[in-house]
Protein backbone atom coordinates (compact mmCIF):
# COMPACT_ATOMS: atom_id res chain seq x y z
CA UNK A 1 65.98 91.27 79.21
CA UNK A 2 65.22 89.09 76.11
CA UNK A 3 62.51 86.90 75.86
CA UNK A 4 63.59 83.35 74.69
CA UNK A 5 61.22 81.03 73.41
CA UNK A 6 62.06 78.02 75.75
CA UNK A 7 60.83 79.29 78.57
CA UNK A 8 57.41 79.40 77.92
CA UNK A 9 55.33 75.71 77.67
CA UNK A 10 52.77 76.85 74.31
CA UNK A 11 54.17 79.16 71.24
CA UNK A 12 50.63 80.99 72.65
CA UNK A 13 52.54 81.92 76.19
CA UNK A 14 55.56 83.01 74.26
CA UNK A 15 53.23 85.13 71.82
CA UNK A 16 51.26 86.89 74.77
CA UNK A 17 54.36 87.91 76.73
CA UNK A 18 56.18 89.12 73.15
CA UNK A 19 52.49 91.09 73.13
CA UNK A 20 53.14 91.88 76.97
CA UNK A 21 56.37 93.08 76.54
CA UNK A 22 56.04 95.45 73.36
CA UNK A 23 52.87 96.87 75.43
CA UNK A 24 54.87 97.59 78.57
CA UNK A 25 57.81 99.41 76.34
CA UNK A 26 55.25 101.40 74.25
CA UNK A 27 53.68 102.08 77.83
CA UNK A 28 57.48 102.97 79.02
CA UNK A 29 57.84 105.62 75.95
CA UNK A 30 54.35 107.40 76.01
CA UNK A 31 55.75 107.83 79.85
CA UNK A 32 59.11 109.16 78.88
CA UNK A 33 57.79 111.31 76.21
CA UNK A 34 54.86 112.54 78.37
CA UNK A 35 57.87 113.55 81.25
CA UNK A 36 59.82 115.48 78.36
CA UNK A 37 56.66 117.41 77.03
CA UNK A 38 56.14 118.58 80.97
CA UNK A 39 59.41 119.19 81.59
CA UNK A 40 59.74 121.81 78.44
CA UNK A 41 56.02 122.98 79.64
CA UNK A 42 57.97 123.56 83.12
CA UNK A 43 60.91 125.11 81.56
CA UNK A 44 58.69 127.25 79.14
CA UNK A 45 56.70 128.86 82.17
CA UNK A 46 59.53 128.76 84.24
CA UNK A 47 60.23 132.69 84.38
CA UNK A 48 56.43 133.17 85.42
CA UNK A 49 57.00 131.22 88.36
CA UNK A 50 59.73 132.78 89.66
CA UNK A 51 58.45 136.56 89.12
CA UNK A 52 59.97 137.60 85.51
CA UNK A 53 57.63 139.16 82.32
CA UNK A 54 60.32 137.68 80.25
CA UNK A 55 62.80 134.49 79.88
CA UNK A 56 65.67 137.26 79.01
CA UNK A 57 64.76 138.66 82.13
CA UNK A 58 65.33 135.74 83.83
CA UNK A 59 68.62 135.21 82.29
CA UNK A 60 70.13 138.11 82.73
CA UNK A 61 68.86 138.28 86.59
CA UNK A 62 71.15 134.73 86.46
CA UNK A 63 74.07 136.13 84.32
CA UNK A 64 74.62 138.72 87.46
CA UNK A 65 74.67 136.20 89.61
CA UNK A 66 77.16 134.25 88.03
CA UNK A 67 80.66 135.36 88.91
CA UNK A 68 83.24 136.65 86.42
CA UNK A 69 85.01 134.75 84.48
CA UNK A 70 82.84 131.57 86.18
CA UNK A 71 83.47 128.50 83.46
CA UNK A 72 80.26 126.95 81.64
CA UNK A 73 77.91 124.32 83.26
CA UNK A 74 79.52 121.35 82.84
CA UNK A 75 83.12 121.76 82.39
CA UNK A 76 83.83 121.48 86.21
CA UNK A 77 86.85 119.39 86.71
CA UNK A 78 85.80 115.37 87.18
CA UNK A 79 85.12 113.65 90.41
CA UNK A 80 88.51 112.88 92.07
CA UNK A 81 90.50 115.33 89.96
CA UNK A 82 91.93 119.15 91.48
CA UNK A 83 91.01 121.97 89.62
CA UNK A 84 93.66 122.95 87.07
CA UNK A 85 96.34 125.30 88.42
CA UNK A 86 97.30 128.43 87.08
CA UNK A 87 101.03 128.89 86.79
CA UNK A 88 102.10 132.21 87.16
CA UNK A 89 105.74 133.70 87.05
CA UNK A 90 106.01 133.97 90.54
CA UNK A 91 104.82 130.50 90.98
CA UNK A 92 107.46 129.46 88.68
CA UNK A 93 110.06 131.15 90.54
CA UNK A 94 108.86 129.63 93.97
CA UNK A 95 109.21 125.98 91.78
CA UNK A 96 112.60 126.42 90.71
CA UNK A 97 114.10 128.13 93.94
CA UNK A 98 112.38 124.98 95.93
CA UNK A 99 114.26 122.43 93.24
CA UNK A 100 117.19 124.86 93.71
CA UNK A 101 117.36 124.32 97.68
CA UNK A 102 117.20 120.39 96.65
CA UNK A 103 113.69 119.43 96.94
CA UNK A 104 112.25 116.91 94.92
CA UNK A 105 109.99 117.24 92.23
CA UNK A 106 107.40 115.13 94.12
CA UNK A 107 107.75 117.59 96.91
CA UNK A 108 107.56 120.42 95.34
CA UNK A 109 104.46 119.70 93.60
CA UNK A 110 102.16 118.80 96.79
CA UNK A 111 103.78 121.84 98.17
CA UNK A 112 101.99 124.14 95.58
CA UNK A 113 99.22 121.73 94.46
CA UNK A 114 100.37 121.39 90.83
CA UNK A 115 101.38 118.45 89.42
CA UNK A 116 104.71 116.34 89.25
CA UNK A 117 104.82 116.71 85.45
CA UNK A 118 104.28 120.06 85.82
CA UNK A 119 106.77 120.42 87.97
CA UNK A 120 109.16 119.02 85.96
CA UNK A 121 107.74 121.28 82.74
CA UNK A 122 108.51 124.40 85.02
CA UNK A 123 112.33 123.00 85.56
CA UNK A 124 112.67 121.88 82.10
CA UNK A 125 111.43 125.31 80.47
């Protein structure tokens, strides 16, 4: 929100809520950077708090529990979307002995959760 000059009655209203407003955003960072500093305090100490001398301890106690071949943090597929299939030879087979038998491509692909265009990249290849 900007503060416009015509809405105040006296350029001494419009001064003290300019003064207002940079107070109340310096107030806002201090805040902010006060959160941060705790938050890396937190993080810092965090292996303490859970019962580990060290915070490669506490990463490789989380490393086991991750399971093989698990994908980073953050590349989970987005909202709304399936995961990403994998396409194997057999799967291929099943694809083109379904478009064989005269299904549609459509079909086929809710039938084996890929794709339509990957459908079609299994007929075409």
């Amino acid at each position: 929100m900007s503060i416009q000059p015509f809405h105040f009655n006296s350029q001494a209203e419009y001064e003290a809520a300019l003064v207002s407003a940079a107070a109340e955003q310096a107030r806002k960072a201090a805040a902010a950077e006060w959160h941060a500093a705790e938050q890396s305090r937190r993080l810092a100490n965090l292996h303490k708090e859970v019962g580990f001398s060290s915070i490669k301890e506490l990463i490789d106690a989380l490393r086991e529990l991750t399971p093989a071949g698990a994908k980073a943090a953050g590349k989970a597929p987005k909202a709304g979307r399936r995961p990403r299939a994998t396409i194997t030879d057999e799967l291929r087979a099943k694809v083109k002995a379904a478009a064989a038998s005269g299904k549609k491509a459509p079909t086929i692909a809710k039938e084996y959760g890929l794709s339509t265009p990957s459908v079609y990249n299994i007929l075409k290849a």
